[in-house]
Protein backbone atom coordinates (compact mmCIF):
# COMPACT_ATOMS: atom_id res chain seq x y z
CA UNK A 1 25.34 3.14 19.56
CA UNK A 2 22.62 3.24 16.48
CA UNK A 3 20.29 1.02 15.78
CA UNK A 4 21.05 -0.82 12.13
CA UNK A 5 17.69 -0.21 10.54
CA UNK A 6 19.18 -1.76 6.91
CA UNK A 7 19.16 -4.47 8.50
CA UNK A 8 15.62 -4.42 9.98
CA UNK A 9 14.59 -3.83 6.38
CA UNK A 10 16.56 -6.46 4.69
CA UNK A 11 14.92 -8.65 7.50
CA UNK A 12 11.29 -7.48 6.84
CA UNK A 13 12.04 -8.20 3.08
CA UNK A 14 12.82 -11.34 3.62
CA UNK A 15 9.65 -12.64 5.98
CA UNK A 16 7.62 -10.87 3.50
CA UNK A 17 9.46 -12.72 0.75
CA UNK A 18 8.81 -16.43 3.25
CA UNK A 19 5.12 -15.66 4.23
CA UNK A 20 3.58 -12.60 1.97
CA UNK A 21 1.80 -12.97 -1.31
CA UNK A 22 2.82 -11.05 -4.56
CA UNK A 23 0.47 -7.78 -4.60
CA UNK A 24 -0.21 -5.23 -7.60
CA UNK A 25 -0.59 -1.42 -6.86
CA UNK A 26 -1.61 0.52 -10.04
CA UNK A 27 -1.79 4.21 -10.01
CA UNK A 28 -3.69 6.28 -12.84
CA UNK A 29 -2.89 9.74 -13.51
CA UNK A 30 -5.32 12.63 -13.53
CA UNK A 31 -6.97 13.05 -16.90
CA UNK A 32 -5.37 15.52 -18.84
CA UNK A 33 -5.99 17.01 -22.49
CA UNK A 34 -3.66 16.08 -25.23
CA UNK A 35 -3.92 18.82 -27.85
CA UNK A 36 -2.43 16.33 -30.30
CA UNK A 37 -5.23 14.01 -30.14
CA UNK A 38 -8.15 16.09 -28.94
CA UNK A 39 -8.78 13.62 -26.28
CA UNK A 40 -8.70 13.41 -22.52
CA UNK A 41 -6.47 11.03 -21.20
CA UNK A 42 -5.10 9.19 -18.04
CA UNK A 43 -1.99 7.24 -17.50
CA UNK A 44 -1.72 4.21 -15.54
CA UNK A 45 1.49 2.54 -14.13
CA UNK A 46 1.66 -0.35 -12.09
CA UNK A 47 4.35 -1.60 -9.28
CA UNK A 48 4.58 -5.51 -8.04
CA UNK A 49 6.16 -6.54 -4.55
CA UNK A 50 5.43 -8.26 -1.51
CA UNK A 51 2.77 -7.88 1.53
CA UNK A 52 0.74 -9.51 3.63
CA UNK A 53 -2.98 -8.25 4.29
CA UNK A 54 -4.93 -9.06 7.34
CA UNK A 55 -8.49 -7.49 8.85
CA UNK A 56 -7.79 -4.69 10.98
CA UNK A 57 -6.59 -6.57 14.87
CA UNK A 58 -9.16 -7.23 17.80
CA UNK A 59 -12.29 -6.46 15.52
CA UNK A 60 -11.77 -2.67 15.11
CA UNK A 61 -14.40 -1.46 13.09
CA UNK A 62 -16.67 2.05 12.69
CA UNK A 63 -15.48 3.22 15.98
CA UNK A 64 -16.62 6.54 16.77
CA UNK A 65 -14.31 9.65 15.42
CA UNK A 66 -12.38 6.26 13.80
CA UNK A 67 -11.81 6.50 9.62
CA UNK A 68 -11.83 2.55 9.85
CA UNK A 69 -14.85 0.83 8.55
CA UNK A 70 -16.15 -2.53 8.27
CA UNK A 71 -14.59 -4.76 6.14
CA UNK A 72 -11.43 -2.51 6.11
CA UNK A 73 -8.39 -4.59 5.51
CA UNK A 74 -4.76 -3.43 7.11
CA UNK A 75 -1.69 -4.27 4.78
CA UNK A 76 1.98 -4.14 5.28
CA UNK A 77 3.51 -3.70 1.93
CA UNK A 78 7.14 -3.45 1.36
CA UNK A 79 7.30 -1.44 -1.84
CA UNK A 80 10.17 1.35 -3.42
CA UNK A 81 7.01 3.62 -4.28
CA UNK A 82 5.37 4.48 -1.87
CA UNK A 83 1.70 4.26 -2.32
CA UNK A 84 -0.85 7.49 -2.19
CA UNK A 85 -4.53 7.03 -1.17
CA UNK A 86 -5.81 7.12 -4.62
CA UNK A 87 -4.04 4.02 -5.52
CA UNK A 88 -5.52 0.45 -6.01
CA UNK A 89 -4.16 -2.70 -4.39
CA UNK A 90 -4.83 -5.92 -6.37
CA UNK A 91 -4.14 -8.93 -3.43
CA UNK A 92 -5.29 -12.56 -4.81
CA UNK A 93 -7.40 -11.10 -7.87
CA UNK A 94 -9.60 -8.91 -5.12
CA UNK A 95 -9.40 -5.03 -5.71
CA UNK A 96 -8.87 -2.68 -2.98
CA UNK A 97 -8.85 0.91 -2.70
CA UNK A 98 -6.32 2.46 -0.31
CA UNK A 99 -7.70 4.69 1.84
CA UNK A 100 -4.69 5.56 4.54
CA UNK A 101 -0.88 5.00 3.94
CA UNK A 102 1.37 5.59 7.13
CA UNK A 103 5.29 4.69 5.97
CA UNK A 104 7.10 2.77 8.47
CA UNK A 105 10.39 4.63 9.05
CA UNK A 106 12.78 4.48 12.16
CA UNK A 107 15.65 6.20 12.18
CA UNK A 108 14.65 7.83 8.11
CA UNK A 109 14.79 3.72 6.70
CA UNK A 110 11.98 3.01 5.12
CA UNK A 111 11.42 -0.75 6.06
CA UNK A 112 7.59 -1.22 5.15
CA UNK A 113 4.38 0.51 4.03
CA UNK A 114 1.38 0.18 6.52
CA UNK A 115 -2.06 0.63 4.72
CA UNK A 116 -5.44 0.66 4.91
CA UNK A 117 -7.88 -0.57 2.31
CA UNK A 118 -11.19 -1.22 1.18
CA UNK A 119 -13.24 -2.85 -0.74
């Protein structure tokens, strides 16, 4: 028998919707020459949802070999687009950059986006 992972998602969703805080990812574009205007120019879109953000567990920081630093912050972000590492995260007026994205998937569902940041 399979595992419903819809409803793992719709589930997620809602404690995110209960106990997260609204969080802004805004992606700009690689600058790019517009013959019309003779200018170089970037494009910038921005997607709202739910997450909740937290320093990384049991005081992981600049372990050895580790790409986690001090003051890194891991997020769980339940967005439709899924977020690339040169994105920026906006959580309670503080900007982040992320820095790792690893989609949370069982069973090909996407329930949640796990992230890393930094300041």
């Amino acid at each position: 028998m399979a595992f419903n992972y819809a409803n793992l998602k719709k589930t997620a969703r809602k404690l995110l919707a209960n106990f997260g805080q609204s969080m802004t990812l805004t992606r700009t574009s690689e600058p790019v020459y517009n013959n019309d205007t003779g200018e170089v120019e970037s494009t910038t879109v921005t997607f709202s949802d739910m997450g909740v953000i937290f320093p990384f567990r049991d005081g992981v920081t600049n372990v050895s070999g580790s790409l986690i630093q001090a003051g890194d912050q891991e997020v769980f972000w339940q967005g439709t687009t899924a977020p690339i590492p040169t994105d920026k995260l906006t959580v309670a007026g503080v900007d982040y950059n992320v820095i790792a994205v690893m989609p949370i998937e069982p069973g090909g569902t996407n329930v949640l986006y796990q992230l890393q940041v930094r300041r």
